[in-house]
N, C-alpha and C. Protein backbone atom coordinates (compact mmCIF):
# COMPACT_ATOMS: atom_id res chain seq x y z
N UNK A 1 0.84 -1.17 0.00
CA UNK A 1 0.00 0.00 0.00
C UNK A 1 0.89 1.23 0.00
N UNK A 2 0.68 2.25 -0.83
CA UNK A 2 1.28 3.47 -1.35
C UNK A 2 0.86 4.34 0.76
N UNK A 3 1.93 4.59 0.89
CA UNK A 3 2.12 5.56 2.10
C UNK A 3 1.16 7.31 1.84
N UNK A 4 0.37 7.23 2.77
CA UNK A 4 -0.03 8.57 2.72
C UNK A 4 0.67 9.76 3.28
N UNK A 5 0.18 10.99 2.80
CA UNK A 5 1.68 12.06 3.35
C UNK A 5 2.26 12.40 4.56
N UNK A 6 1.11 11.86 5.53
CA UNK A 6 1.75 11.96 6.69
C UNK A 6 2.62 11.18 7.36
N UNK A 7 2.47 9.59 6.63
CA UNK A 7 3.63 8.67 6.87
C UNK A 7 4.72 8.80 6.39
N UNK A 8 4.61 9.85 4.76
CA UNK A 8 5.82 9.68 4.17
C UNK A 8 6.53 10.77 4.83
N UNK A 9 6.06 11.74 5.06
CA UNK A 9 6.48 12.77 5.69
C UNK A 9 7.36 12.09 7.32
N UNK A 10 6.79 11.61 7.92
CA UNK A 10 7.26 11.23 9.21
C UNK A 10 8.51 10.18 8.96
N UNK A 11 8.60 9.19 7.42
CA UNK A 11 9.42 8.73 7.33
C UNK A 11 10.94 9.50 6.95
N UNK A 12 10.09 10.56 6.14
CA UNK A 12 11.18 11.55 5.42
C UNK A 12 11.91 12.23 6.82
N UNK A 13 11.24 12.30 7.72
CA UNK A 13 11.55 13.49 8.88
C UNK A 13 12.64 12.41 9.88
N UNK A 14 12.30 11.36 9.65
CA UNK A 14 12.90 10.34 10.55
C UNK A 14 14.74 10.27 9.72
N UNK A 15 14.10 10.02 8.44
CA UNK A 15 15.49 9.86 7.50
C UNK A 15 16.84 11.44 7.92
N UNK A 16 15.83 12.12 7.53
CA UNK A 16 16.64 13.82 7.61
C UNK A 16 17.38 14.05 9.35
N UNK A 17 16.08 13.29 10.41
CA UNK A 17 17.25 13.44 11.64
C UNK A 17 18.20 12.78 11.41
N UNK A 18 18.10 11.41 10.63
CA UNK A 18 19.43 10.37 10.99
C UNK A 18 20.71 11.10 10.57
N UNK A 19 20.43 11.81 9.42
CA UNK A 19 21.51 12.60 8.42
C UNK A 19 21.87 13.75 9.08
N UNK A 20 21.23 14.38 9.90
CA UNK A 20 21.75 15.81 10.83
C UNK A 20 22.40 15.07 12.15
N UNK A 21 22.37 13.69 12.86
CA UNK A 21 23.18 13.55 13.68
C UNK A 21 23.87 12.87 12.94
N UNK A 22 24.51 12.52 11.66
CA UNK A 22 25.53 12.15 11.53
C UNK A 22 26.28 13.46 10.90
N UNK A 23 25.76 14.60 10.54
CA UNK A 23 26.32 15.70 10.44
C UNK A 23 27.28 16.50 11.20
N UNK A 24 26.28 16.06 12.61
CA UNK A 24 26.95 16.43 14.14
C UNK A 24 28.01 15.82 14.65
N UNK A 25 28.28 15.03 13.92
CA UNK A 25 28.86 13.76 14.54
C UNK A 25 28.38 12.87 15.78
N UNK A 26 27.44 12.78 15.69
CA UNK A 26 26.38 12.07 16.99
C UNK A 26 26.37 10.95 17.10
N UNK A 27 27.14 9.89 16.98
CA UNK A 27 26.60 8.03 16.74
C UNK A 27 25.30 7.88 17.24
N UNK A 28 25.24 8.73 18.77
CA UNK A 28 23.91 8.38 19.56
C UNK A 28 22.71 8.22 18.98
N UNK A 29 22.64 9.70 18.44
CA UNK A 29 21.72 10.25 17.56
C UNK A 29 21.11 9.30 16.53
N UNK A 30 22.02 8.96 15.56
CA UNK A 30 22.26 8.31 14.41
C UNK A 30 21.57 6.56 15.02
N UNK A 31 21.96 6.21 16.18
CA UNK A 31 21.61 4.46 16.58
C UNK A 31 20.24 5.11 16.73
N UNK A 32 19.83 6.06 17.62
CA UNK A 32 18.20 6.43 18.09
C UNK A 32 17.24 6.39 16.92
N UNK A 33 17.88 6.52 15.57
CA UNK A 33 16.90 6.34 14.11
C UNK A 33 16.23 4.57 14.29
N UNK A 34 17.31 3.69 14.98
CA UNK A 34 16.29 2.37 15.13
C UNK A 34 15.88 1.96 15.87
N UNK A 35 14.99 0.69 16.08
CA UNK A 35 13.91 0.02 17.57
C UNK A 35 15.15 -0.25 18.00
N UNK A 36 15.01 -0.68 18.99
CA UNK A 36 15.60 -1.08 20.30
C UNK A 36 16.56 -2.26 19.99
N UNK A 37 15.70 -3.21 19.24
CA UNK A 37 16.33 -4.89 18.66
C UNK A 37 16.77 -4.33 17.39
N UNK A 38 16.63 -3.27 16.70
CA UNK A 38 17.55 -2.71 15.41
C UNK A 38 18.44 -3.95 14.73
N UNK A 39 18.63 -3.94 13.52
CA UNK A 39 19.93 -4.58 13.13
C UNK A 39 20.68 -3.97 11.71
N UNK A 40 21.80 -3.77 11.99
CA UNK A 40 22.47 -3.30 10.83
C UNK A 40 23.30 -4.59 10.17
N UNK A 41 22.67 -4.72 8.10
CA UNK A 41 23.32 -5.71 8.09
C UNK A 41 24.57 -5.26 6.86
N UNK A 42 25.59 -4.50 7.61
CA UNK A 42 26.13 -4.17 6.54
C UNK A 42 27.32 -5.03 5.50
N UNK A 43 27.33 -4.21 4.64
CA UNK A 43 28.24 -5.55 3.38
C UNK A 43 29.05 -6.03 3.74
N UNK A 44 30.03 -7.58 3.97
CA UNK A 44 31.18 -7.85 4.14
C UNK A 44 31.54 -8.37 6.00
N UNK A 45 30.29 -8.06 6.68
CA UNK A 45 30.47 -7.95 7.71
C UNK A 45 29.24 -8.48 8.84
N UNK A 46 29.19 -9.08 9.83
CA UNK A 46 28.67 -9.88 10.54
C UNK A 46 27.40 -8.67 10.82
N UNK A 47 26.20 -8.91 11.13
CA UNK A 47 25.04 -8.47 11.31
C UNK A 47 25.58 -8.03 13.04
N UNK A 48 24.81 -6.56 13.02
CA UNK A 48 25.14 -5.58 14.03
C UNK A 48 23.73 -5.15 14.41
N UNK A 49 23.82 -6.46 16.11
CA UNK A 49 22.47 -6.09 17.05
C UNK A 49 21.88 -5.30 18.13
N UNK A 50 21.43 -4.52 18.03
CA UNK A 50 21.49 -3.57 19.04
C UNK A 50 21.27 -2.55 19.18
N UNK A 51 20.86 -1.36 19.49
CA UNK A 51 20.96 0.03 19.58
C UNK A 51 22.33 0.29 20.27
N UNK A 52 23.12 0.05 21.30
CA UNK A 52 24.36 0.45 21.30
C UNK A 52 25.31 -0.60 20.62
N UNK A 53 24.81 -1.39 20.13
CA UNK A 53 25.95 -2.49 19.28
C UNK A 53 26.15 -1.19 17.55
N UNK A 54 24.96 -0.92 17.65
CA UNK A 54 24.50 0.36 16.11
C UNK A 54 25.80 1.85 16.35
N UNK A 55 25.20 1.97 17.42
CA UNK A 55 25.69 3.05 17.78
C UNK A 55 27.49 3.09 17.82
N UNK A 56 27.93 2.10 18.49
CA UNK A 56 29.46 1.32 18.15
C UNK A 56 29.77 1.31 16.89
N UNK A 57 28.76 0.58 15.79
CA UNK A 57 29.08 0.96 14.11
C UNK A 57 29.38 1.81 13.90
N UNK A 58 28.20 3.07 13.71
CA UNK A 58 28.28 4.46 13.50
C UNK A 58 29.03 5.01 14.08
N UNK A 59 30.00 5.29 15.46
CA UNK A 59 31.14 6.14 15.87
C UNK A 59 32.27 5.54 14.82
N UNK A 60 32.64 4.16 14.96
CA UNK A 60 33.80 3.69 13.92
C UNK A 60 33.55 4.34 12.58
N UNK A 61 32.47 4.79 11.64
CA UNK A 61 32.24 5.20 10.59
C UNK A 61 32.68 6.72 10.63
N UNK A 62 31.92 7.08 12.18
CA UNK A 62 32.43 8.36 12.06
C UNK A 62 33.84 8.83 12.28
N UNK A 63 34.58 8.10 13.29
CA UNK A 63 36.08 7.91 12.82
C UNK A 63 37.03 7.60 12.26
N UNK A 64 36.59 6.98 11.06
CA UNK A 64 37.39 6.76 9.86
C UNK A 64 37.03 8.04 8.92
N UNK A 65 35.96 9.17 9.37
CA UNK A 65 35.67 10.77 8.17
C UNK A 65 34.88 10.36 8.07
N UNK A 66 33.82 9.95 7.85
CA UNK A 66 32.37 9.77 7.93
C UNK A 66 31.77 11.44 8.36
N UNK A 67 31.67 12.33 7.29
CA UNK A 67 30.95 13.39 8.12
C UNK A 67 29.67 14.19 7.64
N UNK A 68 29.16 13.10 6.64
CA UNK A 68 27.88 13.79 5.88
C UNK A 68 27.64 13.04 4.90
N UNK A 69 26.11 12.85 4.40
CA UNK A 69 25.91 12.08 3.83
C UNK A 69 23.99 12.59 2.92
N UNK A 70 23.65 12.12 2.73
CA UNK A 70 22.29 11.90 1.85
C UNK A 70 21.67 10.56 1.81
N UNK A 71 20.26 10.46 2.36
CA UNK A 71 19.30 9.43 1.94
C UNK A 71 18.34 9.58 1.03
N UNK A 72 17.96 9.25 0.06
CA UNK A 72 17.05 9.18 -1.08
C UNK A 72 16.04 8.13 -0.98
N UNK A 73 14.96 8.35 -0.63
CA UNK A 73 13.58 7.52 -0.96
C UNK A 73 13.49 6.87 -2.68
N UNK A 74 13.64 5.74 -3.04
CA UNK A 74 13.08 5.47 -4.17
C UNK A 74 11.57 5.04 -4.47
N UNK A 75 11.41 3.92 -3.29
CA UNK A 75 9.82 3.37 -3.28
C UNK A 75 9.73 3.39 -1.24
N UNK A 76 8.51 3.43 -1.36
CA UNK A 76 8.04 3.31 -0.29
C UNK A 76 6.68 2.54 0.18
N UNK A 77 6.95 1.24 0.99
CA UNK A 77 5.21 0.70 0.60
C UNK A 77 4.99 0.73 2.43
N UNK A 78 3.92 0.90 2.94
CA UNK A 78 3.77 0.76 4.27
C UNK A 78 2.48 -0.38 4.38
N UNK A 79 2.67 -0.95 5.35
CA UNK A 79 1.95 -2.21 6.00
C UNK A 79 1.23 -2.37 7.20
N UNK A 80 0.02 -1.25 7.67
CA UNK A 80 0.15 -1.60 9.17
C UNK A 80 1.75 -0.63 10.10
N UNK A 81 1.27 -1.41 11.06
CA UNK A 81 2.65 -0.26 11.64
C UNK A 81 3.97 -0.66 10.90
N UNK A 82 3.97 -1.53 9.74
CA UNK A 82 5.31 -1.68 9.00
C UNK A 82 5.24 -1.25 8.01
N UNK A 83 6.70 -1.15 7.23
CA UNK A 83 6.60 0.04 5.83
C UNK A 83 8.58 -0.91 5.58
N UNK A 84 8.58 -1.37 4.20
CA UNK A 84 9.79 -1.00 3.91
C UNK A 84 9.92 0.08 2.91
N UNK A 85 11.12 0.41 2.62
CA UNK A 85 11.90 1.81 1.82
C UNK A 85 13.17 1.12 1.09
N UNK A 86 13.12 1.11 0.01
CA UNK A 86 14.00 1.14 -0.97
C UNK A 86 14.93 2.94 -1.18
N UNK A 87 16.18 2.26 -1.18
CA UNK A 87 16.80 3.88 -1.50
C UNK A 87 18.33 3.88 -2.13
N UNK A 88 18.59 4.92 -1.86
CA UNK A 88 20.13 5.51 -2.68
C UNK A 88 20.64 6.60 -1.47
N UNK A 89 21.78 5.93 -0.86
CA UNK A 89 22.56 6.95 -0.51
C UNK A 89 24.30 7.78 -0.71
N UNK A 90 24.47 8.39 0.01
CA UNK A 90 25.85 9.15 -0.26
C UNK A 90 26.34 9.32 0.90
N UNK A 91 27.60 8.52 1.01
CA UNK A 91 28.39 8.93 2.45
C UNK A 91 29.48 9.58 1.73
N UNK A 92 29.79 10.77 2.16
CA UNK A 92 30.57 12.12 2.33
C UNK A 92 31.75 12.50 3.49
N UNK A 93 32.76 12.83 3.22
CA UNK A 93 33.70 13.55 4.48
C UNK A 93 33.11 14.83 4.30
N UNK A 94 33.57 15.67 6.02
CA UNK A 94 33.09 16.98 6.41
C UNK A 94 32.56 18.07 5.29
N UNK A 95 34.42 17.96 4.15
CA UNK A 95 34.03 18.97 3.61
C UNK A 95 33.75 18.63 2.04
N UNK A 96 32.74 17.65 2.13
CA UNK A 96 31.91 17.05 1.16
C UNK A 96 32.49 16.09 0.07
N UNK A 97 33.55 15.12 0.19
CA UNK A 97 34.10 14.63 -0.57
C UNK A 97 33.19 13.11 -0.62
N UNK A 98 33.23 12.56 -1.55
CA UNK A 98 31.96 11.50 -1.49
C UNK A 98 33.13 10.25 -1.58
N UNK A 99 32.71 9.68 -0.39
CA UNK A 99 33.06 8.74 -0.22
C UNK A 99 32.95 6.98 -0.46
N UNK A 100 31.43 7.15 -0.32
CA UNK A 100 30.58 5.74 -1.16
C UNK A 100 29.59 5.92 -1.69
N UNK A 101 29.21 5.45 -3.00
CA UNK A 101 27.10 5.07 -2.61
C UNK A 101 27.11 4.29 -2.95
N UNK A 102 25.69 4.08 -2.38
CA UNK A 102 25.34 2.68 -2.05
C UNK A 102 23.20 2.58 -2.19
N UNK A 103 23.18 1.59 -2.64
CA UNK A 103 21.87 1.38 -2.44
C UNK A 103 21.31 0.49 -1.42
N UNK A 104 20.07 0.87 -0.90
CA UNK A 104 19.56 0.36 0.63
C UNK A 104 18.11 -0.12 1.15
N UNK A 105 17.96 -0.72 1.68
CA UNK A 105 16.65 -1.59 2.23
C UNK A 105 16.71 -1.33 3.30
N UNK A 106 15.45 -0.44 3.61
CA UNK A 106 14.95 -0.41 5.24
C UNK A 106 13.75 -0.52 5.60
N UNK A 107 13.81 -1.66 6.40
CA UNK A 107 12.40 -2.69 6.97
C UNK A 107 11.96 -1.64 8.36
N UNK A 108 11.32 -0.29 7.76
CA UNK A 108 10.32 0.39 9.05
C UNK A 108 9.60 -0.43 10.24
N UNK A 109 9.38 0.22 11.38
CA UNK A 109 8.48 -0.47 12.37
C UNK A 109 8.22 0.81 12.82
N UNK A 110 6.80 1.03 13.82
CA UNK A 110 6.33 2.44 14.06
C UNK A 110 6.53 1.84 15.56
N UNK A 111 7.47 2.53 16.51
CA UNK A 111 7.55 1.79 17.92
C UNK A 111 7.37 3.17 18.94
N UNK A 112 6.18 2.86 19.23
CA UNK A 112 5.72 4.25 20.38
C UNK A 112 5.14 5.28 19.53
N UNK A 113 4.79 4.82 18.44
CA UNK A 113 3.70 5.87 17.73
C UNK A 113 5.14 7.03 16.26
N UNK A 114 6.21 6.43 16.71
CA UNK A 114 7.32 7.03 15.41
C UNK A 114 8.10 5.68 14.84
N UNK A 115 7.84 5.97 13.63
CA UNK A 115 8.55 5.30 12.45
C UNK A 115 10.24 5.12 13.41
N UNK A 116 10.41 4.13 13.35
CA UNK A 116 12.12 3.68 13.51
C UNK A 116 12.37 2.61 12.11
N UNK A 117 13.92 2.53 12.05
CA UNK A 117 14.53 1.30 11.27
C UNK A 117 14.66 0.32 12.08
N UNK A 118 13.83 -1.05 11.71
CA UNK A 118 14.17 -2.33 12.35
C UNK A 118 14.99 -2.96 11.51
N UNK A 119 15.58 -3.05 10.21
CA UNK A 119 16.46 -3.84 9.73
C UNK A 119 16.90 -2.69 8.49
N UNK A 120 18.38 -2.80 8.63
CA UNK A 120 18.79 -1.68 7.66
C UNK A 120 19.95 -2.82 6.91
N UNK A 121 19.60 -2.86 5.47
CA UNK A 121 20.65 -3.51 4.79
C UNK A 121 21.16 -2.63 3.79
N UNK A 122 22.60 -2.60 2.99
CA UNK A 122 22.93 -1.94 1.97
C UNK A 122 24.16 -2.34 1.32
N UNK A 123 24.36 -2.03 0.36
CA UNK A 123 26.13 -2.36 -0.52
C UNK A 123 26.18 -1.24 -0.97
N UNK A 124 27.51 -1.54 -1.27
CA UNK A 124 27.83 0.20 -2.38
C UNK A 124 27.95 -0.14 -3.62
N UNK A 125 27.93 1.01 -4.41
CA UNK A 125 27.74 0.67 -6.13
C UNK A 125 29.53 0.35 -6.35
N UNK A 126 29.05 -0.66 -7.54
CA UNK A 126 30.82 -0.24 -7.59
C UNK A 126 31.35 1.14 -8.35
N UNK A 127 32.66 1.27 -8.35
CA UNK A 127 33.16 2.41 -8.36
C UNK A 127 33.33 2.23 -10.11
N UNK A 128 33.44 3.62 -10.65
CA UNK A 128 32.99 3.67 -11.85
C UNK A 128 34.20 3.93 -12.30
N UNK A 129 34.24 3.07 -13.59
CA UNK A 129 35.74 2.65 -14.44
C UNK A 129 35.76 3.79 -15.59
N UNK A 130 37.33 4.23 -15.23
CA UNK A 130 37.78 5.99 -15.73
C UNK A 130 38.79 5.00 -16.97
């Protein structure tokens, strides 16, 4: 089912905090975008459970230059208090150098009445031959 504007909106608003605390450099911030049981399953690397197991990801990201980035909505279907999101993002250093993209799957859950990420998967595109 096609999301009405106030879901997409609340999803969009949910996406845009995650991207202003990783602006801040916030890990905190950035883990608080998922439920509680969250899981990050990123490429190459063992599935990451937890809101502070998340939050542990995201500081290492942010200390390797991790300092800005972009999420892009492609599709959006919602289910009841569930919704996944298909997307495109851009991880960036501070002073905007682009670092990866990558395309992404995020399995929504609405926990306490706000949209969180319960399962966030993604890869990066490969890098484009010069």
């Amino acid at each position: 089912m096609s999301p009405n504007n106030t879901m997409r909106q609340q999803i969009d608003s949910a996406n845009a905090a995650f991207v202003e605390a990783l602006r801040r450099g916030d890990s905190a911030g950035m883990a608080a975008a998922y439920t509680e049981d969250g899981q990050v399953l990123p490429p190459g690397a063992p599935v990451i459970s937890g809101r502070a197991a998340i939050q542990a990801f995201w500081q290492q990201a942010l200390d390797m230059g991790v300092g800005d980035g972009l999420l892009e909505t492609v599709e959006l279907e919602v289910h009841g208090d569930t919704a996944w999101e298909v997307g495109q993002g851009t991880l960036k250093t501070k002073d905007g150098q682009v670092i990866d993209t990558a395309k992404y799957i995020v399995l929504w859950k609405r926990d306490d009445g706000a949209w969180k990420w319960h399962r966030d998967i993604y890869n990066s595109n490969p890098a484009p031959v010069v």
